[in-house]
N, C-alpha and C. Protein backbone atom coordinates (compact mmCIF):
# COMPACT_ATOMS: atom_id res chain seq x y z
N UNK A 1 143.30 138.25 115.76
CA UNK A 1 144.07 137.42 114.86
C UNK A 1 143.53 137.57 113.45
N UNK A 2 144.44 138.04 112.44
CA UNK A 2 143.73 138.09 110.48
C UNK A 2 143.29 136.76 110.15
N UNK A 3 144.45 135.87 110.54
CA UNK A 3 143.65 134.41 109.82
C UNK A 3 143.24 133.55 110.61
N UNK A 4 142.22 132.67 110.26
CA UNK A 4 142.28 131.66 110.71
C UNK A 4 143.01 130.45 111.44
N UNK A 5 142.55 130.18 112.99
CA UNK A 5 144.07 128.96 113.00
C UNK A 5 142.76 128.09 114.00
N UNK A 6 143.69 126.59 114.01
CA UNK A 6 142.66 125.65 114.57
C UNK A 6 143.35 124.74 114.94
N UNK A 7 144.04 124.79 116.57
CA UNK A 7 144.99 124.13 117.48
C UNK A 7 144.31 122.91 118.08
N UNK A 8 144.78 121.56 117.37
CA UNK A 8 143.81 120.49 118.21
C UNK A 8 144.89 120.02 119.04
N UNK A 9 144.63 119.78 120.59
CA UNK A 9 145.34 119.39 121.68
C UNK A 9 144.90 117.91 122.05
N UNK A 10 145.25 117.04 122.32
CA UNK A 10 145.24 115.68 123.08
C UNK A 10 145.97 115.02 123.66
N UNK A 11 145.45 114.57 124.93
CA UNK A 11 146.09 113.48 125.51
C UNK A 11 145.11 112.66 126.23
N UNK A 12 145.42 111.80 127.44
CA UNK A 12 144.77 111.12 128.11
C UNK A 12 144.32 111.97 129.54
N UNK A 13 143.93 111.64 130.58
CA UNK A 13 143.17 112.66 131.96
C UNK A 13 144.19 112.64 132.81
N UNK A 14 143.96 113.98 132.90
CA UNK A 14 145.30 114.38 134.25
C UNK A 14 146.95 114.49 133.16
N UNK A 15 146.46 114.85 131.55
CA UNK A 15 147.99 115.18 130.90
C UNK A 15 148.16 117.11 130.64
N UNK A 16 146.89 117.72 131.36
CA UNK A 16 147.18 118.93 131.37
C UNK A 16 146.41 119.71 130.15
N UNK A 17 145.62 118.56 129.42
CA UNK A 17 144.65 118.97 128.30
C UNK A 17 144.20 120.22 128.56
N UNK A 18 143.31 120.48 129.59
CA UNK A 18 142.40 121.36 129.82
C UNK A 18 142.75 122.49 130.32
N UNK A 19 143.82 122.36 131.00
CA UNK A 19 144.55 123.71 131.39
C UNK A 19 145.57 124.24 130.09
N UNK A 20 146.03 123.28 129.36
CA UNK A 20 147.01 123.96 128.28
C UNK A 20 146.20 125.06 127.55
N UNK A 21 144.81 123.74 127.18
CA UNK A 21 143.98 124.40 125.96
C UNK A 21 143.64 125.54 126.47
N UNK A 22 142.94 125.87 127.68
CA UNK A 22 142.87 127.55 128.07
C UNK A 22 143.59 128.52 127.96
N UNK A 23 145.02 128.19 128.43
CA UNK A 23 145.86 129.06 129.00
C UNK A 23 146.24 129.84 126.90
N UNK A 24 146.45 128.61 126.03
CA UNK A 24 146.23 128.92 125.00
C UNK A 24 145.99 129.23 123.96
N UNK A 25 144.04 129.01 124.21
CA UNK A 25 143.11 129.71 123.30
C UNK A 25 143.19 131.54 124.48
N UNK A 26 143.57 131.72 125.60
CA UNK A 26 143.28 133.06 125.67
C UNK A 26 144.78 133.55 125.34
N UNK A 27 145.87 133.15 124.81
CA UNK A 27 147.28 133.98 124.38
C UNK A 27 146.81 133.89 122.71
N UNK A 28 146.09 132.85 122.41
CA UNK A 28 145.53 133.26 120.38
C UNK A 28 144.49 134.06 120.70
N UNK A 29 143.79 134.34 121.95
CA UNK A 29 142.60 134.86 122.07
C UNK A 29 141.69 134.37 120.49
N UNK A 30 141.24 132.86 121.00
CA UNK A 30 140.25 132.29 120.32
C UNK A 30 139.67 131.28 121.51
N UNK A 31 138.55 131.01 120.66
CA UNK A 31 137.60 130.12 121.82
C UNK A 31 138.71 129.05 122.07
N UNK A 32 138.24 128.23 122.90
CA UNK A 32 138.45 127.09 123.66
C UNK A 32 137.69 126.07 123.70
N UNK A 33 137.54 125.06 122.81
CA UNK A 33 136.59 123.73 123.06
C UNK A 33 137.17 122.75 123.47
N UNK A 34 136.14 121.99 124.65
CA UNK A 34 136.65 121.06 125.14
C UNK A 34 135.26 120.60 125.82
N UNK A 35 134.31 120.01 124.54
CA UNK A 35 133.35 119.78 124.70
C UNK A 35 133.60 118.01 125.32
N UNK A 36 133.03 117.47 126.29
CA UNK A 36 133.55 116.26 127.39
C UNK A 36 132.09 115.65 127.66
N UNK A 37 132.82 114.07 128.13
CA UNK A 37 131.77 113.83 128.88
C UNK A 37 131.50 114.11 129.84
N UNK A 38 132.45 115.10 130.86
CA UNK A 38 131.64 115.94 131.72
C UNK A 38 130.96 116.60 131.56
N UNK A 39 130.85 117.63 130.45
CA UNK A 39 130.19 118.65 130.09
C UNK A 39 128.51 117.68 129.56
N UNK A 40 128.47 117.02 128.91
CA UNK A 40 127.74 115.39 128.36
C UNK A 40 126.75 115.31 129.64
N UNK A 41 127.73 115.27 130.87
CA UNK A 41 126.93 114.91 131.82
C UNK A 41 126.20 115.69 133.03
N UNK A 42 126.80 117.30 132.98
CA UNK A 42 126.42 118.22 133.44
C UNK A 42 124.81 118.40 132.25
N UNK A 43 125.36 118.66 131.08
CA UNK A 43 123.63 118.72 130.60
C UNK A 43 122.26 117.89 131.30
N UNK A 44 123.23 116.16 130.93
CA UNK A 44 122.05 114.95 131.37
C UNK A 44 122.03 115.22 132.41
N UNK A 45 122.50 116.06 133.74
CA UNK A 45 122.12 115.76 135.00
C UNK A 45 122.41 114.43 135.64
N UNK A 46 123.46 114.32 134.90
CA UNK A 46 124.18 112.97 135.67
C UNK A 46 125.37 113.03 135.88
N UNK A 47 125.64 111.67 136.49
CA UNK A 47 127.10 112.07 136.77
C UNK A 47 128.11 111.24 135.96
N UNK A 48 129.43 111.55 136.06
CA UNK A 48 130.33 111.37 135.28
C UNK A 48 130.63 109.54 134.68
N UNK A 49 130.50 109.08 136.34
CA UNK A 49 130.84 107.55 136.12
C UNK A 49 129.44 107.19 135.61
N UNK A 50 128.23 107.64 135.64
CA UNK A 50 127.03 107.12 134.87
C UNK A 50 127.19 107.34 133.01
N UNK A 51 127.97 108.40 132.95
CA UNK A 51 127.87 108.70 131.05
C UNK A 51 128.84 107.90 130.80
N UNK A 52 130.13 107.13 131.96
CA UNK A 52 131.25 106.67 131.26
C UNK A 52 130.65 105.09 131.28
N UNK A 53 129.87 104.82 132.25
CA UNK A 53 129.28 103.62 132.11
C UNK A 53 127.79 103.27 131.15
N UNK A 54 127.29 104.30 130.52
CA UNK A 54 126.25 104.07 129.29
C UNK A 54 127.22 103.94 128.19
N UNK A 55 128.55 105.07 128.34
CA UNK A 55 129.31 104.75 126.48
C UNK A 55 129.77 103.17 126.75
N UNK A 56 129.85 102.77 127.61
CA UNK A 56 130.44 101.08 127.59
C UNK A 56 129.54 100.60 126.40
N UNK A 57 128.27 101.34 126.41
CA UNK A 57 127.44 99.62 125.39
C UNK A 57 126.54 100.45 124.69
N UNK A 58 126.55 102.00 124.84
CA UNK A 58 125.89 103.10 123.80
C UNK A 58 126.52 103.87 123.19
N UNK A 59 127.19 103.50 121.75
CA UNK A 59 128.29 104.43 120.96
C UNK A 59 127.93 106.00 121.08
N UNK A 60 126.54 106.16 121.32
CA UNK A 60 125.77 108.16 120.79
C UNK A 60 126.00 108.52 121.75
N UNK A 61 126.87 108.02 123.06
CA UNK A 61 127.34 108.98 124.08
C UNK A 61 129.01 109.89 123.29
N UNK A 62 129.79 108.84 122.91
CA UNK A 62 130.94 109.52 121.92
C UNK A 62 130.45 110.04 120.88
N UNK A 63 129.77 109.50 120.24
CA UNK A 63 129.23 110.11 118.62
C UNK A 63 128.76 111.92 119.49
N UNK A 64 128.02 111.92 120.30
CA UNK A 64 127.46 113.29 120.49
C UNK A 64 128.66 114.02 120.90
N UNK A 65 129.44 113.56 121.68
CA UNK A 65 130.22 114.49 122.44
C UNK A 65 131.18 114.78 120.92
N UNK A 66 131.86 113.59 119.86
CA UNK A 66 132.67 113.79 119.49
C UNK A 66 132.31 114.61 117.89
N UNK A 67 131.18 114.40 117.95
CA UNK A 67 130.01 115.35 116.90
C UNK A 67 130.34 116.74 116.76
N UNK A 68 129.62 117.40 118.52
CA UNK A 68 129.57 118.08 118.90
C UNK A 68 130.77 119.10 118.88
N UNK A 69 132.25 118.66 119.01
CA UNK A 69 133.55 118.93 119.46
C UNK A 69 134.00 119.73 118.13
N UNK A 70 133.98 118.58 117.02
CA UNK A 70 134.39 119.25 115.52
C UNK A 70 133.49 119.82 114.77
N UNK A 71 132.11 119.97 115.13
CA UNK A 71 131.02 121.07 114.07
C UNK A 71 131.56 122.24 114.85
N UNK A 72 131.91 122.64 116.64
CA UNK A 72 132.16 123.89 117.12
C UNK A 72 133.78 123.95 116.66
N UNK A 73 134.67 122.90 116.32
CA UNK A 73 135.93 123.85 116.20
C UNK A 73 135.89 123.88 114.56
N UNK A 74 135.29 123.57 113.65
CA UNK A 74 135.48 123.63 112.44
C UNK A 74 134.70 124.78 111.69
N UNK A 75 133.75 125.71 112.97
CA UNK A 75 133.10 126.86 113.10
C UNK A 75 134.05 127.99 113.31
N UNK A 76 135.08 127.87 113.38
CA UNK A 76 135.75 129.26 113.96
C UNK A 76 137.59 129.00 114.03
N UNK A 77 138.02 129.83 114.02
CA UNK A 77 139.84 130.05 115.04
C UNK A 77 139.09 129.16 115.92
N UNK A 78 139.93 127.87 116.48
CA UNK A 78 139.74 127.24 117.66
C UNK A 78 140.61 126.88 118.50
N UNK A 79 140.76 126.83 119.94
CA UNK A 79 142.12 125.70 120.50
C UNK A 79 141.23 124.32 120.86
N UNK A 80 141.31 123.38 120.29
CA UNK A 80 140.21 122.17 120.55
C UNK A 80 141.01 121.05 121.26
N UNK A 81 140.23 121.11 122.62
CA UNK A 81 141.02 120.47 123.93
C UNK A 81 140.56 118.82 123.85
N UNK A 82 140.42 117.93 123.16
CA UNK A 82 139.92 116.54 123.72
C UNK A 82 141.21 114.91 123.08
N UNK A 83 140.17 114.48 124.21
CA UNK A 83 141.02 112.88 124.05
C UNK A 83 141.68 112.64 122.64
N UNK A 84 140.50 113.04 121.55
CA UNK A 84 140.78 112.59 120.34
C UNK A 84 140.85 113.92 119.21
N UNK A 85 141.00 114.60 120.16
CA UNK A 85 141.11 116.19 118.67
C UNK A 85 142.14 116.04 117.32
N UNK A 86 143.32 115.22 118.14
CA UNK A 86 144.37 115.74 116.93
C UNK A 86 143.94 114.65 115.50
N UNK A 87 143.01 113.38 116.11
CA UNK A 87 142.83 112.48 115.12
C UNK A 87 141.33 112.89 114.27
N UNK A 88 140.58 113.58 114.67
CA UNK A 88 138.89 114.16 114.31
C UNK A 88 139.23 115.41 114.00
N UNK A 89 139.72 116.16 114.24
CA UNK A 89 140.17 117.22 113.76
C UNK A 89 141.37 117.57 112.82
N UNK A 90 140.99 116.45 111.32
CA UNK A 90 142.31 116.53 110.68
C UNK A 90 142.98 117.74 109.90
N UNK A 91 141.96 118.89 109.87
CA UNK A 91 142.37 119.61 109.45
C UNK A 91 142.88 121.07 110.38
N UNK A 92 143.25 120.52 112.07
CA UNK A 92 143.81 121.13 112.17
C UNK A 92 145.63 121.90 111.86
N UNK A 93 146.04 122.90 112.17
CA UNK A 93 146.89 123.34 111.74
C UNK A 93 148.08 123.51 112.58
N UNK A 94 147.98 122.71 114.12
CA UNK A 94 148.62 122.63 114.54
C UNK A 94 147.92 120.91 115.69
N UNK A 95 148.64 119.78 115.85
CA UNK A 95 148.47 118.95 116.32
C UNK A 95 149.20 118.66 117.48
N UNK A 96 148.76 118.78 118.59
CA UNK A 96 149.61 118.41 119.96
C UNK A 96 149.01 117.22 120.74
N UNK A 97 150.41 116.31 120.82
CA UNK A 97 150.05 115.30 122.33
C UNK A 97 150.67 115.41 123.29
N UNK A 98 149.70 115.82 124.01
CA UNK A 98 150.67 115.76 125.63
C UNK A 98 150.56 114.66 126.74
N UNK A 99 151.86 114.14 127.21
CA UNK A 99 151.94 112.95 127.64
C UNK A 99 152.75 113.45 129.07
N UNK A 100 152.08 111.95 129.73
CA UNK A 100 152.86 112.12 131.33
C UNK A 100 152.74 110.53 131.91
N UNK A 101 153.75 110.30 132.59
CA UNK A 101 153.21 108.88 133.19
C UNK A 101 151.76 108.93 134.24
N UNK A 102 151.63 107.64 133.95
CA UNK A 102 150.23 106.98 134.93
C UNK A 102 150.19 107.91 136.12
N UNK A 103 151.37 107.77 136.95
CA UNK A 103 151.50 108.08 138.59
C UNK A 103 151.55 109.40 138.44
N UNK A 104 152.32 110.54 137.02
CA UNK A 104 152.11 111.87 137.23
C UNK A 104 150.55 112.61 137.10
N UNK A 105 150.01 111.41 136.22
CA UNK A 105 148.69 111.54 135.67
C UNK A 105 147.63 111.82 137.06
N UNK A 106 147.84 110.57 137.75
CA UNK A 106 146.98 110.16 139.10
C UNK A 106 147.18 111.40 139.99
N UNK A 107 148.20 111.89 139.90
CA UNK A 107 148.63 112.83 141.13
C UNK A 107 147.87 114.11 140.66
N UNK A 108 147.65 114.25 139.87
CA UNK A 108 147.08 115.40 139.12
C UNK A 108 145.88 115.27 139.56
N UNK A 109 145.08 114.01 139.26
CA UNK A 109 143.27 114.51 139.24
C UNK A 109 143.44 114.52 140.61
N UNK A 110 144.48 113.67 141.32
CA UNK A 110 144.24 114.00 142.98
C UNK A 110 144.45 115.23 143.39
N UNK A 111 145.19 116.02 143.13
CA UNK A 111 145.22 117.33 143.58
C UNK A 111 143.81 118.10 143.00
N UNK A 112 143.41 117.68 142.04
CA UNK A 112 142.20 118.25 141.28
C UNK A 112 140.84 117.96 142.23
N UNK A 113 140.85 116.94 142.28
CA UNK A 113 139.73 116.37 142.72
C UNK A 113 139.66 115.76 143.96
N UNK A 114 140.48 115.42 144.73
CA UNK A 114 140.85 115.05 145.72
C UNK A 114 140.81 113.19 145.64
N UNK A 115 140.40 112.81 146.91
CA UNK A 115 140.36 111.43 146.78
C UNK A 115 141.07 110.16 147.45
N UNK A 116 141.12 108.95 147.06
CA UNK A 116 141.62 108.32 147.56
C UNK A 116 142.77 108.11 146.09
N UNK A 117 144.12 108.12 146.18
CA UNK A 117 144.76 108.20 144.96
C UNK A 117 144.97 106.64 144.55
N UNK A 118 145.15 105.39 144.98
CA UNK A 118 144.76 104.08 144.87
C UNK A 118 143.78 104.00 144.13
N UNK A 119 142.78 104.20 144.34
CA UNK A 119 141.62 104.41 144.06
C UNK A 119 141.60 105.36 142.49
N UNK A 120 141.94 106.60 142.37
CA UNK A 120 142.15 107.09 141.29
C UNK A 120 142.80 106.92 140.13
N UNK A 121 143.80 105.82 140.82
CA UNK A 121 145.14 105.31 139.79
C UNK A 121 144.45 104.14 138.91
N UNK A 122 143.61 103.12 140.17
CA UNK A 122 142.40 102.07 139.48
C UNK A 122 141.53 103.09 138.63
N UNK A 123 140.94 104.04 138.88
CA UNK A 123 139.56 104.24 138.12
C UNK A 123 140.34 104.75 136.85
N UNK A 124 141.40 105.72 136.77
CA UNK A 124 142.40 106.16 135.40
C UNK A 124 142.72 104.60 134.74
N UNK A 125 143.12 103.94 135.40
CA UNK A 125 143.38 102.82 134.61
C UNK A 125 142.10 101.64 133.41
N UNK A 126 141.12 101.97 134.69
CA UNK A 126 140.11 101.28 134.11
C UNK A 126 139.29 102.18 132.63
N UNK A 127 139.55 103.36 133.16
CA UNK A 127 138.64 104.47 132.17
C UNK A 127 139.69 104.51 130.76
N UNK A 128 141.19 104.40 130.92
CA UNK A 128 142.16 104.94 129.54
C UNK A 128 141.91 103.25 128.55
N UNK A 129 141.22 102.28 129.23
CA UNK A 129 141.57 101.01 128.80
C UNK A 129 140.04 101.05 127.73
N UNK A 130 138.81 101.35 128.57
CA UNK A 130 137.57 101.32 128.04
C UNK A 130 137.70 102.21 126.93
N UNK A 131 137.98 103.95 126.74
CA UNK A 131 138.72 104.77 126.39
C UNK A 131 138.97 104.08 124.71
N UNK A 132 140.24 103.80 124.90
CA UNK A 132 141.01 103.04 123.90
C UNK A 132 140.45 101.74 122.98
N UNK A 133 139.44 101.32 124.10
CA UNK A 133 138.66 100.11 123.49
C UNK A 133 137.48 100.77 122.77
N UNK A 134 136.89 101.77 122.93
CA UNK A 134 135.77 102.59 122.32
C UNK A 134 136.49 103.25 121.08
N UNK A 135 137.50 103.99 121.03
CA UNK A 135 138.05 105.10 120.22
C UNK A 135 137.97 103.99 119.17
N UNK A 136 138.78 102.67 119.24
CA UNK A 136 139.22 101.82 117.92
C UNK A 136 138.09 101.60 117.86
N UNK A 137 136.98 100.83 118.46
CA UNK A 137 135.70 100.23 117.64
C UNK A 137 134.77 101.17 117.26
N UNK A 138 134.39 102.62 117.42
CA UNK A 138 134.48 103.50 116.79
C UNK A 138 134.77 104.62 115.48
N UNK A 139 135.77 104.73 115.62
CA UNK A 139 137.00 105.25 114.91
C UNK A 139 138.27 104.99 113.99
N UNK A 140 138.66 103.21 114.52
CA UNK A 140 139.77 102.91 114.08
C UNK A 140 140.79 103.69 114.49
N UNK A 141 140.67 104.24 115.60
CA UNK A 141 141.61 105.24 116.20
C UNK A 141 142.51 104.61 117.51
N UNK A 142 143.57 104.49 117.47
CA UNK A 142 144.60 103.70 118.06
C UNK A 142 144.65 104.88 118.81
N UNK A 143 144.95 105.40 120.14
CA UNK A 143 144.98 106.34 121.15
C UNK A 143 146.26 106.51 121.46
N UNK A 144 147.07 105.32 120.95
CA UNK A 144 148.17 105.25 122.31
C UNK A 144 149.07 105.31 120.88
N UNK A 145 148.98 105.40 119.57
CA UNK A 145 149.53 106.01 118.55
C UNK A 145 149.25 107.25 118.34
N UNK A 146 150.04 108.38 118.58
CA UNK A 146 150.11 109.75 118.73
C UNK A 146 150.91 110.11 117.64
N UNK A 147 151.71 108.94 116.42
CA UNK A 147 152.58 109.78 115.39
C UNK A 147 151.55 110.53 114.16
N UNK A 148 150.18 110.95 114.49
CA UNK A 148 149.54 111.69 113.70
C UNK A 148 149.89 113.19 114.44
N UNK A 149 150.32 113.46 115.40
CA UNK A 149 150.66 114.37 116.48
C UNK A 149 151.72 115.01 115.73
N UNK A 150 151.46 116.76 115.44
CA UNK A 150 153.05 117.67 114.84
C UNK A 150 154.09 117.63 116.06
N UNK A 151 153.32 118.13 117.17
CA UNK A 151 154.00 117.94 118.35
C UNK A 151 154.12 117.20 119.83
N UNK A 152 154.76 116.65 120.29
CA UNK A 152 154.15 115.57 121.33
C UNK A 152 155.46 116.35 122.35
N UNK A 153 154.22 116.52 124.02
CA UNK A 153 155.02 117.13 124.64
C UNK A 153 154.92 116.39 125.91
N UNK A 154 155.99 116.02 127.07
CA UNK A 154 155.77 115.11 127.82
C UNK A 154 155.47 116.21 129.32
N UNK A 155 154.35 116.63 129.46
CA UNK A 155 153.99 117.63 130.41
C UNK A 155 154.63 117.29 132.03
N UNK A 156 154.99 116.06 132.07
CA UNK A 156 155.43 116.19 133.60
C UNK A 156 157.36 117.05 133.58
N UNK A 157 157.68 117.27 132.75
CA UNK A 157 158.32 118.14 132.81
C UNK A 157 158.17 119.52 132.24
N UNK A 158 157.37 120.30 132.40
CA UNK A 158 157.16 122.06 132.30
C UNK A 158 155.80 122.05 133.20
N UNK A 159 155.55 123.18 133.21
CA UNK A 159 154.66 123.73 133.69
C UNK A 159 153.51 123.98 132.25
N UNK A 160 152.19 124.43 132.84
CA UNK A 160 151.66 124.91 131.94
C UNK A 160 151.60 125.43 130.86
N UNK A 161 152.24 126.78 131.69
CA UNK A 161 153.05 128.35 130.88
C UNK A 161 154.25 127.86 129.75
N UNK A 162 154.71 127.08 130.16
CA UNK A 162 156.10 126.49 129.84
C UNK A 162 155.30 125.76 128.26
N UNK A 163 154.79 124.87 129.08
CA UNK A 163 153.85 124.25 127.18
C UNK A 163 153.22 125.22 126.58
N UNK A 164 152.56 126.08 126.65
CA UNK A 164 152.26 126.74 126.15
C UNK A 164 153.30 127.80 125.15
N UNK A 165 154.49 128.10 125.81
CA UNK A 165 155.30 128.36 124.76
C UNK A 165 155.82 128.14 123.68
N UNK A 166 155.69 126.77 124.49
CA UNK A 166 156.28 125.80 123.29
C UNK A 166 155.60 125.31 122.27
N UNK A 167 154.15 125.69 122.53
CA UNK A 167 153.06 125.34 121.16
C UNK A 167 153.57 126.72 120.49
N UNK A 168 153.03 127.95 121.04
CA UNK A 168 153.60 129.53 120.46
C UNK A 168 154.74 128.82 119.41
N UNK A 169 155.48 128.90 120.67
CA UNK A 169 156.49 128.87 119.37
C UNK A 169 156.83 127.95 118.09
N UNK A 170 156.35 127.03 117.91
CA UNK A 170 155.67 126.30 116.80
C UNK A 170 155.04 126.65 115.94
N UNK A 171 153.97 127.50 116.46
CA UNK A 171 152.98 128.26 116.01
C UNK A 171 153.63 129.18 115.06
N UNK A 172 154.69 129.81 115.63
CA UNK A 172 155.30 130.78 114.96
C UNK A 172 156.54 130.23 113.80
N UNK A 173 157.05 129.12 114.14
CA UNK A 173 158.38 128.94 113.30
C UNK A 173 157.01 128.04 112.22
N UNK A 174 156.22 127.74 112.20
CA UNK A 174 155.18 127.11 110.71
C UNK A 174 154.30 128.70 110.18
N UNK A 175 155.07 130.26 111.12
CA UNK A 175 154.45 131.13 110.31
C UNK A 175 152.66 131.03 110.31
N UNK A 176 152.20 130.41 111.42
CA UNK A 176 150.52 129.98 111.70
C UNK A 176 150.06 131.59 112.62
N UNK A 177 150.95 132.02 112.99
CA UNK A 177 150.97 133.36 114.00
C UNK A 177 152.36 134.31 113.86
């Protein structure tokens, strides 16, 4: 790619974040960040519900991850995959939210992860609420206001491949590619 481009992607878990952002940072063939508190918690050697239960009442679990996210995409061509990219990453050049209901959401990490999906639908619920309650006292960042978003795509209808075109082609009618 000649110029520079820096695709920030967001939504909430189980909206296809992580698979969009791959499928395309390798069609811009540019990195892919989607620096997480999984990733947060694969370093600490802990596990996931332990880093989501320290950010409850320790802001430097977000501050690091969300630190971390925009010094690597503001380093390079990026596709930058997280909760809050399109709002921390204001100078990206293309802004996407991708959205799906609760129950398409749930069905997702269940196929992902398996589980009890009751169970998954509670823990998504409990995590997008804490989530939202951190981002604003934080950030001042309203989550569930996405009109900072160029494009907002409702993923339970396409496929992956399918969104991904449809960023392309965005990409292309703003002349970014």
């Amino acid at each position: 790619m000649s110029k520079e481009i820096r695709v920030a992607i967001s939504g909430k878990s189980g909206c296809g974040n992580t698979t969009v952002s791959g499928l395309l940072s390798q069609k811009l063939n540019v990195p892919m960040i989607n620096y997480t508190f999984r990733q947060l918690a694969a370093e600490d050697g802990v596990t996931l519900a332990d880093i989501i239960e320290k950010a409850k009442t320790d802001d430097s679990y977000d501050q690091r991850v969300d630190g971390k996210q925009v010094e690597l995409a503001r380093a390079s061509s990026c596709v930058l995959g997280s909760r809050l990219a399109i709002w921390m990453l204001k100078e990206a050049d293309l802004k996407v939210y991708l959205l799906a209901s609760d129950e398409v959401r749930a069905q997702r990490i269940f196929n992902r992860e398996g589980g009890d999906i009751e169970e998954i639908k509670a823990f998504t619920r409990m995590r997008d609420s804490q989530d939202s309650g951190r981002y604003m006292k934080l950030y001042n960042i309203d989550n569930t206001d996405y009109s900072v978003a160029d494009l907002v795509i409702d993923t339970a209808n396409y496929n992956p491949e399918q969104i991904v075109d449809q960023i392309l082609a965005e990409l292309k009618k703003r002349d970014l590619i």
